[in-house]
PDB file of N, CA and C in Angstrom:
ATOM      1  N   UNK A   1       0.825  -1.187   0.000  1.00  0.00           N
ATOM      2  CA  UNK A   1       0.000   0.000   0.000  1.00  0.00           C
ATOM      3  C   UNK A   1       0.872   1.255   0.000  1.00  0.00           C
ATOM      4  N   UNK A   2       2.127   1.413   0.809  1.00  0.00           N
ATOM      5  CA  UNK A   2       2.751   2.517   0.505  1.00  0.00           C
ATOM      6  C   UNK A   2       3.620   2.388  -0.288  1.00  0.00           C
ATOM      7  N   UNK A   3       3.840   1.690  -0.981  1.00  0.00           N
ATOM      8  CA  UNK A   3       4.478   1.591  -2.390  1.00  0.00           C
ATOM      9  C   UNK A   3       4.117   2.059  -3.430  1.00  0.00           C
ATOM     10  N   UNK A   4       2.460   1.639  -3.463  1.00  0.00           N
ATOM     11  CA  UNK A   4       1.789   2.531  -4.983  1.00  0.00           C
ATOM     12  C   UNK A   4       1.497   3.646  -4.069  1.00  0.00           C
ATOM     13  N   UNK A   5       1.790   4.360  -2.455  1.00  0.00           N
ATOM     14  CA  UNK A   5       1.449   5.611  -2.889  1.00  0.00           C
ATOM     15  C   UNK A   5       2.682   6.826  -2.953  1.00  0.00           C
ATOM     16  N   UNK A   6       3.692   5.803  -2.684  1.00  0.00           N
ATOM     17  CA  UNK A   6       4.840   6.657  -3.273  1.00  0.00           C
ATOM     18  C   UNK A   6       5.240   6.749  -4.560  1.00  0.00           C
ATOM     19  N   UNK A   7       4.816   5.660  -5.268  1.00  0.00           N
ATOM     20  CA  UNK A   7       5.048   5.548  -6.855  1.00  0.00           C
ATOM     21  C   UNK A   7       3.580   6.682  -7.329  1.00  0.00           C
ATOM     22  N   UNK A   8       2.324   7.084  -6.853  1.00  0.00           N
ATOM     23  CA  UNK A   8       1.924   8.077  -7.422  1.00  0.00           C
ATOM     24  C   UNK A   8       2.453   9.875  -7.150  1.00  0.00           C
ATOM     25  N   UNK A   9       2.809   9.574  -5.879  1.00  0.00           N
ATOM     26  CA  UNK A   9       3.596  10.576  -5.834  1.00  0.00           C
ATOM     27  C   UNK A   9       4.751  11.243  -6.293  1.00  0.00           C
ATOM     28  N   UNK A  10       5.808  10.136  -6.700  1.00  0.00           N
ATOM     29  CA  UNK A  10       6.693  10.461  -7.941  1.00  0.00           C
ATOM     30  C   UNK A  10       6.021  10.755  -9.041  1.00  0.00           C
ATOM     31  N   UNK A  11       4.884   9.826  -9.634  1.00  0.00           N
ATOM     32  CA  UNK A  11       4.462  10.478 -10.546  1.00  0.00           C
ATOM     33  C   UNK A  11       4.066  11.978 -10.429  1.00  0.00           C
ATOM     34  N   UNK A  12       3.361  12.395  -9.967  1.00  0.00           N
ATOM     35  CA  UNK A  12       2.896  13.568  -9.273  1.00  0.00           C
ATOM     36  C   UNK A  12       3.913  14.608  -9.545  1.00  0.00           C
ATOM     37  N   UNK A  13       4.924  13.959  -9.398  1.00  0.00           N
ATOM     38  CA  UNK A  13       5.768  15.321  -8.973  1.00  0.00           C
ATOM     39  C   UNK A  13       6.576  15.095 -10.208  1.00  0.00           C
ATOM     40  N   UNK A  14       6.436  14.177 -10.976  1.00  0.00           N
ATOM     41  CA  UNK A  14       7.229  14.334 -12.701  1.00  0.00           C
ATOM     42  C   UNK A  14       6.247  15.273 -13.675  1.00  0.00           C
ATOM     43  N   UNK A  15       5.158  14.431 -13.479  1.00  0.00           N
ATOM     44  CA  UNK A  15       3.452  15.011 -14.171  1.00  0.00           C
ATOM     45  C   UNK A  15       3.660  16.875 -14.205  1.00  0.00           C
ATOM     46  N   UNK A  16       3.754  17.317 -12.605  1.00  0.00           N
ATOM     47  CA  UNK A  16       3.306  18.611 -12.113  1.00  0.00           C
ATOM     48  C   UNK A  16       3.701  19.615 -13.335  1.00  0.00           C
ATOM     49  N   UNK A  17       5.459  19.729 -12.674  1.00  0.00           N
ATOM     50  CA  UNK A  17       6.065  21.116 -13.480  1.00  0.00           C
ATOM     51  C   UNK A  17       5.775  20.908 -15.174  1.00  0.00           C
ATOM     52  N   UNK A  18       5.235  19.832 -15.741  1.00  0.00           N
ATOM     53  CA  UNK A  18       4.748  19.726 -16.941  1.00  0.00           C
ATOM     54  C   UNK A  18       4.000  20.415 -17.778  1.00  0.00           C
ATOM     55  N   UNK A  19       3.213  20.540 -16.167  1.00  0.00           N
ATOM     56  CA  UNK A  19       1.407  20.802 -16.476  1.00  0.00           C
ATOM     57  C   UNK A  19       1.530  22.376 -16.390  1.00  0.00           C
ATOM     58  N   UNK A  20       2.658  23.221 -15.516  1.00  0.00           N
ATOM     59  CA  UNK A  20       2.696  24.468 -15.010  1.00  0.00           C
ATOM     60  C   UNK A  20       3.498  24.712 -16.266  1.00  0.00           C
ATOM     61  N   UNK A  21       4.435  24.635 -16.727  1.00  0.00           N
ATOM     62  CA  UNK A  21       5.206  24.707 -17.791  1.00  0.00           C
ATOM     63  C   UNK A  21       4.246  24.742 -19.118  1.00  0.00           C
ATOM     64  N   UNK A  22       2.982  24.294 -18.985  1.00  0.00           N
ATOM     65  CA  UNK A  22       1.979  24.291 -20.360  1.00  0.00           C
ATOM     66  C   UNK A  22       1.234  25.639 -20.087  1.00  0.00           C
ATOM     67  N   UNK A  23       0.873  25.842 -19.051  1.00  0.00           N
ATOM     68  CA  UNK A  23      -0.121  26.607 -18.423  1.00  0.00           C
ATOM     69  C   UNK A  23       0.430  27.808 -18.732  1.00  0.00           C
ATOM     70  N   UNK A  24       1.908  28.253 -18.554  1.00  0.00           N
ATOM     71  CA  UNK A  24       2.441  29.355 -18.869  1.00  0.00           C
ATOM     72  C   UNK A  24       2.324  29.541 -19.947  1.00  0.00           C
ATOM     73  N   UNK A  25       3.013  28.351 -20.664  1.00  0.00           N
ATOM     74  CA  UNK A  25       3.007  28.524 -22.693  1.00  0.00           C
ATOM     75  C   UNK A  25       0.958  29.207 -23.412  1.00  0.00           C
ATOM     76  N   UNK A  26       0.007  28.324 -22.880  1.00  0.00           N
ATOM     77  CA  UNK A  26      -0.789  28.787 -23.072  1.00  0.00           C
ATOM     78  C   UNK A  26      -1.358  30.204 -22.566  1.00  0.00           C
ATOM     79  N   UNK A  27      -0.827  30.831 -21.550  1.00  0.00           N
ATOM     80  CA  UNK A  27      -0.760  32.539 -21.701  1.00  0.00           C
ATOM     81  C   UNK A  27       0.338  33.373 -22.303  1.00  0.00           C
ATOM     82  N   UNK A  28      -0.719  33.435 -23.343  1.00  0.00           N
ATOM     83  CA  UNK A  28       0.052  34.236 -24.460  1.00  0.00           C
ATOM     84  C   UNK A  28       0.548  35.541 -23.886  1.00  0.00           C
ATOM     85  N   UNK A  29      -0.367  36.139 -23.366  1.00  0.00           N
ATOM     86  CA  UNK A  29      -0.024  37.559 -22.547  1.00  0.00           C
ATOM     87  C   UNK A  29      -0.374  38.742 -23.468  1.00  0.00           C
ATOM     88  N   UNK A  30      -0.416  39.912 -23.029  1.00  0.00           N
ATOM     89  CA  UNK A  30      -0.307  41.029 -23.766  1.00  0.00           C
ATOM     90  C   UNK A  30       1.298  41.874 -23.562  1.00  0.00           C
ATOM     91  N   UNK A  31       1.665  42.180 -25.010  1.00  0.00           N
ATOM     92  CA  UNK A  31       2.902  42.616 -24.923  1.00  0.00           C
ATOM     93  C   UNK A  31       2.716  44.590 -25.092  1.00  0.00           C
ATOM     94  N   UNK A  32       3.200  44.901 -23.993  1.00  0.00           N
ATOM     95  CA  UNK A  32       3.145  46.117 -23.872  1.00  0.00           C
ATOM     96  C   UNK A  32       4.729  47.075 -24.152  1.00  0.00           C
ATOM     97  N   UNK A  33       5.170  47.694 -25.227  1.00  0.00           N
ATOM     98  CA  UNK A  33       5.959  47.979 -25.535  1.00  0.00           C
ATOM     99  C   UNK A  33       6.029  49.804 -25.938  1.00  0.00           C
ATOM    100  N   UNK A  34       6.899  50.418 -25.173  1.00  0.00           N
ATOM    101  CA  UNK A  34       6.969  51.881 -25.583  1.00  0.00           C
ATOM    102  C   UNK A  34       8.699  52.189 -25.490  1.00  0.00           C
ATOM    103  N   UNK A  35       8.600  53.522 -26.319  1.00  0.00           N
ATOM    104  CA  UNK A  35       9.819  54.296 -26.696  1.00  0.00           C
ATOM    105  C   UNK A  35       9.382  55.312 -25.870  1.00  0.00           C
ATOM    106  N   UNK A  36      10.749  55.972 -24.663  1.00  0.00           N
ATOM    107  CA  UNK A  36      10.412  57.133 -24.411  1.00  0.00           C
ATOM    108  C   UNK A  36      11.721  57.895 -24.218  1.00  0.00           C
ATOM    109  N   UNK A  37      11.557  58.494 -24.736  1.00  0.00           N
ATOM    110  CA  UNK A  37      13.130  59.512 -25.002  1.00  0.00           C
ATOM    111  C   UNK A  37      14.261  58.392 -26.155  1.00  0.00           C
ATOM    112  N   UNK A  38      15.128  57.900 -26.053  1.00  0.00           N
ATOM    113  CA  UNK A  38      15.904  57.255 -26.754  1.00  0.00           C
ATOM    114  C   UNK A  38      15.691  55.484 -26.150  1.00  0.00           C
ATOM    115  N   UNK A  39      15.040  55.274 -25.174  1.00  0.00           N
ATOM    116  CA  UNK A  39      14.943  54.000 -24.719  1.00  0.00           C
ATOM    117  C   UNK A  39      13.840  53.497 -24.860  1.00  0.00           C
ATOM    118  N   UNK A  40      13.922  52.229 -25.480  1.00  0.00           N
ATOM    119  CA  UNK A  40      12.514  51.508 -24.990  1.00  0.00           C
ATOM    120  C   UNK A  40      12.354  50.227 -24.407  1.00  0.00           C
ATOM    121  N   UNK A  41      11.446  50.016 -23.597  1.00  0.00           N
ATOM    122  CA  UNK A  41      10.586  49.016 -22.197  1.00  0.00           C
ATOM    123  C   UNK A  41       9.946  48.168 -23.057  1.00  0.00           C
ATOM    124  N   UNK A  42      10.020  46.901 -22.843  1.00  0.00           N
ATOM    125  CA  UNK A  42       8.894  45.842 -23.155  1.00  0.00           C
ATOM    126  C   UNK A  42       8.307  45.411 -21.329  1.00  0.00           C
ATOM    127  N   UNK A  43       7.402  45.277 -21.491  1.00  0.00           N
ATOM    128  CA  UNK A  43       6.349  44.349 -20.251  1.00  0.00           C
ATOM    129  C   UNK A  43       5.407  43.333 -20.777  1.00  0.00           C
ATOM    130  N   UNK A  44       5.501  42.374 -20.487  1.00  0.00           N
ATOM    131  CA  UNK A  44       4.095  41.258 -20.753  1.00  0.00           C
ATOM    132  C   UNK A  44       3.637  41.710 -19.536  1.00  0.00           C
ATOM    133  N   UNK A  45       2.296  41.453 -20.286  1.00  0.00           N
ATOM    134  CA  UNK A  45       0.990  41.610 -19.151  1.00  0.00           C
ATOM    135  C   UNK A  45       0.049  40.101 -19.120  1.00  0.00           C
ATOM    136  N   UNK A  46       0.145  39.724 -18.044  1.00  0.00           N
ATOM    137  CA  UNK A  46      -0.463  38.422 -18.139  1.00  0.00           C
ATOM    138  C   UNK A  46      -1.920  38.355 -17.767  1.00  0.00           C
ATOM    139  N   UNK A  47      -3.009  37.567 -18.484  1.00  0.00           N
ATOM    140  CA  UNK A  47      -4.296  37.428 -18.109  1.00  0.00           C
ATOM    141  C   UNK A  47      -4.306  36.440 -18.193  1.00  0.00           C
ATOM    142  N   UNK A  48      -3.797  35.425 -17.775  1.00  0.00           N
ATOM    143  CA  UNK A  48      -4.333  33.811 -17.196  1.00  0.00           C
ATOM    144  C   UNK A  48      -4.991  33.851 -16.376  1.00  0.00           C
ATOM    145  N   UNK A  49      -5.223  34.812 -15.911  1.00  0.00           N
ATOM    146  CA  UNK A  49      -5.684  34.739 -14.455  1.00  0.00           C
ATOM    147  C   UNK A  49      -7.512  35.311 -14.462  1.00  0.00           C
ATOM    148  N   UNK A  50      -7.275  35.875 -16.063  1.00  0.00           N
ATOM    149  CA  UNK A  50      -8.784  36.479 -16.255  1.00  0.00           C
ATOM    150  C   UNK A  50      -9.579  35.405 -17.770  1.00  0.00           C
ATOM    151  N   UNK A  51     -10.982  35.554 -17.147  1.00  0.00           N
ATOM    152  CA  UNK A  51     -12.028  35.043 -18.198  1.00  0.00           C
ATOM    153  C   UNK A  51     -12.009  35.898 -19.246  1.00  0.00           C
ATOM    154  N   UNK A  52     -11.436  36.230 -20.616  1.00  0.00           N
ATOM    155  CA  UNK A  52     -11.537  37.101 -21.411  1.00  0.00           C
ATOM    156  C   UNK A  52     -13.066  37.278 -22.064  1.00  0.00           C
ATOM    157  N   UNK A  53     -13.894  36.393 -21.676  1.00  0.00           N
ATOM    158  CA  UNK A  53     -15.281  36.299 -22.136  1.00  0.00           C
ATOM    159  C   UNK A  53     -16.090  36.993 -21.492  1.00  0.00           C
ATOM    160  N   UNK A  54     -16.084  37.606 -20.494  1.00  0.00           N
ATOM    161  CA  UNK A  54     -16.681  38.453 -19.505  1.00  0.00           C
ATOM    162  C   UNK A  54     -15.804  40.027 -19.510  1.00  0.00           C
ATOM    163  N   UNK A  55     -16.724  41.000 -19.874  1.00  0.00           N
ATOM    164  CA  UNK A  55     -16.340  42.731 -20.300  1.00  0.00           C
ATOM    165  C   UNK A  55     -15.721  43.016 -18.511  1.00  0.00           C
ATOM    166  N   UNK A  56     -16.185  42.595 -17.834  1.00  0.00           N
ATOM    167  CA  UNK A  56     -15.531  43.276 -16.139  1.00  0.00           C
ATOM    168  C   UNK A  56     -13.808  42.740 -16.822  1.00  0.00           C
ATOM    169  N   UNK A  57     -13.698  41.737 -17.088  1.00  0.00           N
ATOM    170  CA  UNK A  57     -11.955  40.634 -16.788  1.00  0.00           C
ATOM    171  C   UNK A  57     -11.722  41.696 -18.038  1.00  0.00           C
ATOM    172  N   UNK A  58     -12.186  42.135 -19.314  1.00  0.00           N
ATOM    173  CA  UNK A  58     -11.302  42.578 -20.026  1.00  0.00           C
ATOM    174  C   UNK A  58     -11.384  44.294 -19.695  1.00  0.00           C
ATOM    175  N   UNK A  59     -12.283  44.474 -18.662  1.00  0.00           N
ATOM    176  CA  UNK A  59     -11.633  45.853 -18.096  1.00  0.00           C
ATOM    177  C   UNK A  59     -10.655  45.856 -17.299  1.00  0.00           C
ATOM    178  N   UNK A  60     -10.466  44.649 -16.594  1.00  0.00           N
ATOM    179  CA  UNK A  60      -9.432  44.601 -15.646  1.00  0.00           C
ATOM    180  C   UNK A  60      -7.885  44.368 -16.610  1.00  0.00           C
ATOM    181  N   UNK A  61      -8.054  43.615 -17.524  1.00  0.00           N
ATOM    182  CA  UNK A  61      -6.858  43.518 -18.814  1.00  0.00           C
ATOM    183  C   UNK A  61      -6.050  45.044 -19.336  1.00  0.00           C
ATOM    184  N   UNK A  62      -7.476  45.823 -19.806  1.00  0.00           N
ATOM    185  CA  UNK A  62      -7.011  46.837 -20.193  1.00  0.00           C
ATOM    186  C   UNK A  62      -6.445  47.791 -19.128  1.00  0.00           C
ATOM    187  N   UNK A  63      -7.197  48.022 -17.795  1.00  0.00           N
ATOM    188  CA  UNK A  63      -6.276  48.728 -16.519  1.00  0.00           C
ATOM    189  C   UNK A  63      -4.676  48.162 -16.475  1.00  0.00           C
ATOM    190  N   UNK A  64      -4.779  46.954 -16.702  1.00  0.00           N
ATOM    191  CA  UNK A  64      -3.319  46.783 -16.536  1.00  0.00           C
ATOM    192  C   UNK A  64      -2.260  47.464 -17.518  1.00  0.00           C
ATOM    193  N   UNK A  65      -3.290  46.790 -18.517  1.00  0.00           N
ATOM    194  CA  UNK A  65      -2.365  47.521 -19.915  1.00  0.00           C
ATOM    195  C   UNK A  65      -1.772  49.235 -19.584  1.00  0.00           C
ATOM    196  N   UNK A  66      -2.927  49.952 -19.219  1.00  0.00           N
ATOM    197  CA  UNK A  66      -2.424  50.887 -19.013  1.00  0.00           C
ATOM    198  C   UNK A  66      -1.176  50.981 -18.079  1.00  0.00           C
ATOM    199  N   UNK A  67      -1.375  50.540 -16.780  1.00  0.00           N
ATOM    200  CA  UNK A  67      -0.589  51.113 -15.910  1.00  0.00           C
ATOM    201  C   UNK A  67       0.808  50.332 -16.463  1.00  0.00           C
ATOM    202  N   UNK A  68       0.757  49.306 -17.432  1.00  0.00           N
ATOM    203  CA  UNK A  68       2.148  48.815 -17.672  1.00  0.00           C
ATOM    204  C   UNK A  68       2.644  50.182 -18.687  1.00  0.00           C
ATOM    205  N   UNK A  69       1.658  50.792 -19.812  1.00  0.00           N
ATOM    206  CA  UNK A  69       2.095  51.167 -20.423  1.00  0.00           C
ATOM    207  C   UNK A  69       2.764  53.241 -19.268  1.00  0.00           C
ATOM    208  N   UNK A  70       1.879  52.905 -18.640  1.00  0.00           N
ATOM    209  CA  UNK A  70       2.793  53.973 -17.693  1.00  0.00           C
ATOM    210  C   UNK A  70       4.356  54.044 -17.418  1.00  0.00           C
ATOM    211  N   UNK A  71       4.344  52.511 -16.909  1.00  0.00           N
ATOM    212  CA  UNK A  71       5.895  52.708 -16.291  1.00  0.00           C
ATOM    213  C   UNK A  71       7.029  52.468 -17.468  1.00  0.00           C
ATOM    214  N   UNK A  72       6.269  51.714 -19.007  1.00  0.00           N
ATOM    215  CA  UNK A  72       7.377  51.528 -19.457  1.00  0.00           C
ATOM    216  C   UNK A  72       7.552  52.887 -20.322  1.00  0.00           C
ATOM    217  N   UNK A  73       6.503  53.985 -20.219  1.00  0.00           N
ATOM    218  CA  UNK A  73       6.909  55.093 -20.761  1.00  0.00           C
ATOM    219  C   UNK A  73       6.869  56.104 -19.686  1.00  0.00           C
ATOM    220  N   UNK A  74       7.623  56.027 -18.563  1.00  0.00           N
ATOM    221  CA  UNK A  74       8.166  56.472 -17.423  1.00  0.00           C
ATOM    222  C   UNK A  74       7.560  58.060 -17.175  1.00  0.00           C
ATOM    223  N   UNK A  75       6.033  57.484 -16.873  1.00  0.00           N
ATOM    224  CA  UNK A  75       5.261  58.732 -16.513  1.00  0.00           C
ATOM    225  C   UNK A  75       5.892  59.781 -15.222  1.00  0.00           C
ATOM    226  N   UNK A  76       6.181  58.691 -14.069  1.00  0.00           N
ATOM    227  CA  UNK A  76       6.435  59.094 -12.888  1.00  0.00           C
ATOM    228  C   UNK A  76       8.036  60.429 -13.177  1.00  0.00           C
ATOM    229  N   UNK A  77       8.576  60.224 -14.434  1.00  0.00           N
ATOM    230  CA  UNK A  77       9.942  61.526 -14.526  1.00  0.00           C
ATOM    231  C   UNK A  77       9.367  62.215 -15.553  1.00  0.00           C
ATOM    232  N   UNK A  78       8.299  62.604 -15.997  1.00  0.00           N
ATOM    233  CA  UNK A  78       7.917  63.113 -16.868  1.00  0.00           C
ATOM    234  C   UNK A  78       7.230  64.751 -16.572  1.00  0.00           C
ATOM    235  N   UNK A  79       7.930  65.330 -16.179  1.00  0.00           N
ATOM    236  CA  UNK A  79       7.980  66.860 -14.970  1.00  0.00           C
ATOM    237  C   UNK A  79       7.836  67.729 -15.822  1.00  0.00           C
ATOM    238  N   UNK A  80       8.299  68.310 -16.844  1.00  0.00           N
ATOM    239  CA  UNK A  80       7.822  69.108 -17.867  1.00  0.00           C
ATOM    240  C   UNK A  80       7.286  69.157 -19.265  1.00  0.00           C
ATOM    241  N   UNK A  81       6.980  70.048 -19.463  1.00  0.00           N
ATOM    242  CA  UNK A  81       6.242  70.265 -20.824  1.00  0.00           C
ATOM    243  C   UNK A  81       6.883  68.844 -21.975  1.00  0.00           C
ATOM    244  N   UNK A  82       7.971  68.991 -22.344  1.00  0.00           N
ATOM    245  CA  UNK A  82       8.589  68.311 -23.305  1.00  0.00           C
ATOM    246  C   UNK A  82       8.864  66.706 -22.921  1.00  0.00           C
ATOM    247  N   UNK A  83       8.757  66.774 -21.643  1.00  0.00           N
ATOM    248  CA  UNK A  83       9.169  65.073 -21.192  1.00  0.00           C
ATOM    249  C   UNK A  83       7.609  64.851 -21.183  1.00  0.00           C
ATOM    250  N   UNK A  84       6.506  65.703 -21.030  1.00  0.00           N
ATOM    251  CA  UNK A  84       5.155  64.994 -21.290  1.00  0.00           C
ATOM    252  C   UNK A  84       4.905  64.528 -22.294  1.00  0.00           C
ATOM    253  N   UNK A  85       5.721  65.853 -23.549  1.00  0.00           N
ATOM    254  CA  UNK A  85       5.056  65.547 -24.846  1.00  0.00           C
ATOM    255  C   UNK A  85       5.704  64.091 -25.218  1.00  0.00           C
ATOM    256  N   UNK A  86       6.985  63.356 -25.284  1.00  0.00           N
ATOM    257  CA  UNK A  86       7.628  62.335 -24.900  1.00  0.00           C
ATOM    258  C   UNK A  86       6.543  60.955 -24.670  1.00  0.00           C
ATOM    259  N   UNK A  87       6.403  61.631 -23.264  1.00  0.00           N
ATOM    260  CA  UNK A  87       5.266  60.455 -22.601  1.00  0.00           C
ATOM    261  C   UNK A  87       4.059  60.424 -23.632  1.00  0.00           C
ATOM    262  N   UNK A  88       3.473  61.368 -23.776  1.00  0.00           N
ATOM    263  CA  UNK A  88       2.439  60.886 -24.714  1.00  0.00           C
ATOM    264  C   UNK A  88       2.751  59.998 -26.422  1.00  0.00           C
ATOM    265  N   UNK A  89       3.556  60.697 -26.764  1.00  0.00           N
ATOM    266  CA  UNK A  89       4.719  59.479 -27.843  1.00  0.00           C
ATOM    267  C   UNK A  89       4.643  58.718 -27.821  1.00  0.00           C
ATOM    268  N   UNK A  90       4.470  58.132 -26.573  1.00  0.00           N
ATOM    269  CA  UNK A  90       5.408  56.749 -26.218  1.00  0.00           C
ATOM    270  C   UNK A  90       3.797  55.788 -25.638  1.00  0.00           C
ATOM    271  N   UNK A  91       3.022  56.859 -24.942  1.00  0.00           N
ATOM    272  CA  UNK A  91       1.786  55.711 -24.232  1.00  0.00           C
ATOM    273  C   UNK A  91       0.893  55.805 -25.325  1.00  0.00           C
ATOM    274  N   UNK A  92       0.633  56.553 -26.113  1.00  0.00           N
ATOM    275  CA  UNK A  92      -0.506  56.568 -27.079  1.00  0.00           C
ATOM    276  C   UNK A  92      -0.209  55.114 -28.075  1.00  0.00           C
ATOM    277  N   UNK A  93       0.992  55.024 -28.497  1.00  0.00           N
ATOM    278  CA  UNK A  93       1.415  53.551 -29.362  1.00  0.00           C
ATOM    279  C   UNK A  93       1.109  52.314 -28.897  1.00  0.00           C
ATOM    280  N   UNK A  94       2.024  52.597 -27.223  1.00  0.00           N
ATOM    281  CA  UNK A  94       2.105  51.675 -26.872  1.00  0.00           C
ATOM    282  C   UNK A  94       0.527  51.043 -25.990  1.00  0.00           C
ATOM    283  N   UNK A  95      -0.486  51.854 -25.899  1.00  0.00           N
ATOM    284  CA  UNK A  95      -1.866  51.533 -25.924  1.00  0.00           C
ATOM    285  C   UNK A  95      -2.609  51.064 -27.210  1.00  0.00           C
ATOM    286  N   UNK A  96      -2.207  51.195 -28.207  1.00  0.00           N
ATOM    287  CA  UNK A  96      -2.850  50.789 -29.046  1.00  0.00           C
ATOM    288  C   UNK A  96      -2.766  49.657 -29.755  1.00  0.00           C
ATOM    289  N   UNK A  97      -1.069  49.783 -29.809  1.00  0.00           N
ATOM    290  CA  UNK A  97      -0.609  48.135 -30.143  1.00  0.00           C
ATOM    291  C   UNK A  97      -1.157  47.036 -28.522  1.00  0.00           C
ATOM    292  N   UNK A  98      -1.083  47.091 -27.644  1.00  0.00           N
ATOM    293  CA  UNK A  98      -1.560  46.391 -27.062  1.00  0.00           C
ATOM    294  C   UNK A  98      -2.936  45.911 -26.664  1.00  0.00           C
ATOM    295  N   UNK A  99      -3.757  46.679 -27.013  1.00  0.00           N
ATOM    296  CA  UNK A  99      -4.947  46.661 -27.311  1.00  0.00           C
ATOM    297  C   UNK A  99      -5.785  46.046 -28.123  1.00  0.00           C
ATOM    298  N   UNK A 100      -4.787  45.606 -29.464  1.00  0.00           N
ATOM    299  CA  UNK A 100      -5.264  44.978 -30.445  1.00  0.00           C
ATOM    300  C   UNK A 100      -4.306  43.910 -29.965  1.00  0.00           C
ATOM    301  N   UNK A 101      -3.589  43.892 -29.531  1.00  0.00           N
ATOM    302  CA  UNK A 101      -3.383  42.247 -29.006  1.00  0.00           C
ATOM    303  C   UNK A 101      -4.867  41.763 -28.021  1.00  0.00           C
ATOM    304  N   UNK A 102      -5.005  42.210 -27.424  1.00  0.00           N
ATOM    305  CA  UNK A 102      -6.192  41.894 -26.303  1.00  0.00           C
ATOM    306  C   UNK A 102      -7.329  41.812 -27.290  1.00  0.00           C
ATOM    307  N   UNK A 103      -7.590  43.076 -28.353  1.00  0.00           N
ATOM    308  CA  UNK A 103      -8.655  42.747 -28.770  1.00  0.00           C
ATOM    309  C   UNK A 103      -8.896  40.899 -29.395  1.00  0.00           C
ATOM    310  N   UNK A 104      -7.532  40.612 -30.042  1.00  0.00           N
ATOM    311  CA  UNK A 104      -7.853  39.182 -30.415  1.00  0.00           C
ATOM    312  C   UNK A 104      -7.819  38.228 -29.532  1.00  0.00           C
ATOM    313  N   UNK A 105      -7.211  38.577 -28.620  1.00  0.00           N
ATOM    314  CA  UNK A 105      -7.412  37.108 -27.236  1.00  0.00           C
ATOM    315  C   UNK A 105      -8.935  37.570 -27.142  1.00  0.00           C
ATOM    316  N   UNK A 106      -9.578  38.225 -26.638  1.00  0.00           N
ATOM    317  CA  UNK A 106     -11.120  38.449 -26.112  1.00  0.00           C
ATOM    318  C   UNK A 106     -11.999  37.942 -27.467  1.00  0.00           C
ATOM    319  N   UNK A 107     -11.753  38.530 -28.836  1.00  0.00           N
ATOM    320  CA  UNK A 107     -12.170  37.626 -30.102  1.00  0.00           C
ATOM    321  C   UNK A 107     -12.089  36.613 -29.962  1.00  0.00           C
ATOM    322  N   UNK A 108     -10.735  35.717 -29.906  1.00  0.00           N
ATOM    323  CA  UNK A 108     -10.548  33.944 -29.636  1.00  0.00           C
ATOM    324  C   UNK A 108     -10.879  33.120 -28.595  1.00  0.00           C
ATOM    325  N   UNK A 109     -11.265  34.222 -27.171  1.00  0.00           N
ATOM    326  CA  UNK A 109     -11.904  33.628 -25.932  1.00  0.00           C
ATOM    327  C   UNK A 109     -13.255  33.536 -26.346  1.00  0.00           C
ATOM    328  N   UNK A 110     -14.137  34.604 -26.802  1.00  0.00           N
ATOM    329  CA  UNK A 110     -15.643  34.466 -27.168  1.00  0.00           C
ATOM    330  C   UNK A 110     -16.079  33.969 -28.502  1.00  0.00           C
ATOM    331  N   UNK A 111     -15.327  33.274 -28.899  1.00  0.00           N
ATOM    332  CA  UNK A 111     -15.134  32.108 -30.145  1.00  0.00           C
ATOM    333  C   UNK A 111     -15.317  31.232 -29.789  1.00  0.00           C
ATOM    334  N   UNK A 112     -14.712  30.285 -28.496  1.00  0.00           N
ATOM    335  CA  UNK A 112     -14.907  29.446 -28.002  1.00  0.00           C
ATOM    336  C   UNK A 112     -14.034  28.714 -26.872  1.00  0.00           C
TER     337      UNK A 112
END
């Protein structure tokens, strides 16, 4: 008896990081990418964690989007006139390209 339940437990624990290792591959993510001044930030934004079939989870998608696209176009040093105009450069793109990534995960979630 504790033989097969250590032999499922090895299994278990070969099986696992398999299954977590798929789970990642299948979140595609949203890739959030901006230029601000001469540098540019990539961030994945992950929604594994959200139902893309339900409008609340893809409001919660797009909040993220934003606030990723904040830091990678570094709102928080953006103190004058010209480092705003910069920031806006940089978040207006990088909202839009990510957006149409999301728009097709939420298309391919309410597909089926």
């Amino acid at each position: 008896m504790l033989k097969s339940f250590w032999t499922g437990a090895a299994c278990a624990a070969l099986i696992m990081p398999a299954g977590l290792a798929l789970a990642h591959v299948t979140d595609p993510g949203v890739i959030v990418s901006g230029t601000y001044g001469s540098e540019t930030q990539t961030i994945r934004v992950s929604v594994a964690d959200l139902d893309l079939r339900r409008d609340p989870a893809v409001d919660v998608a797009d909040q993220r989007i934003r606030n990723a696209a904040e830091r990678v176009c570094d709102k928080a040093s953006a103190r004058k006139l010209y480092q705003k105009l910069d920031f806006a450069r940089c978040y207006e793109p990088a909202i839009s390209e990510a957006r149409g990534e999301l728009d097709s995960l939420v298309s391919t979630a309410r597909a089926g």
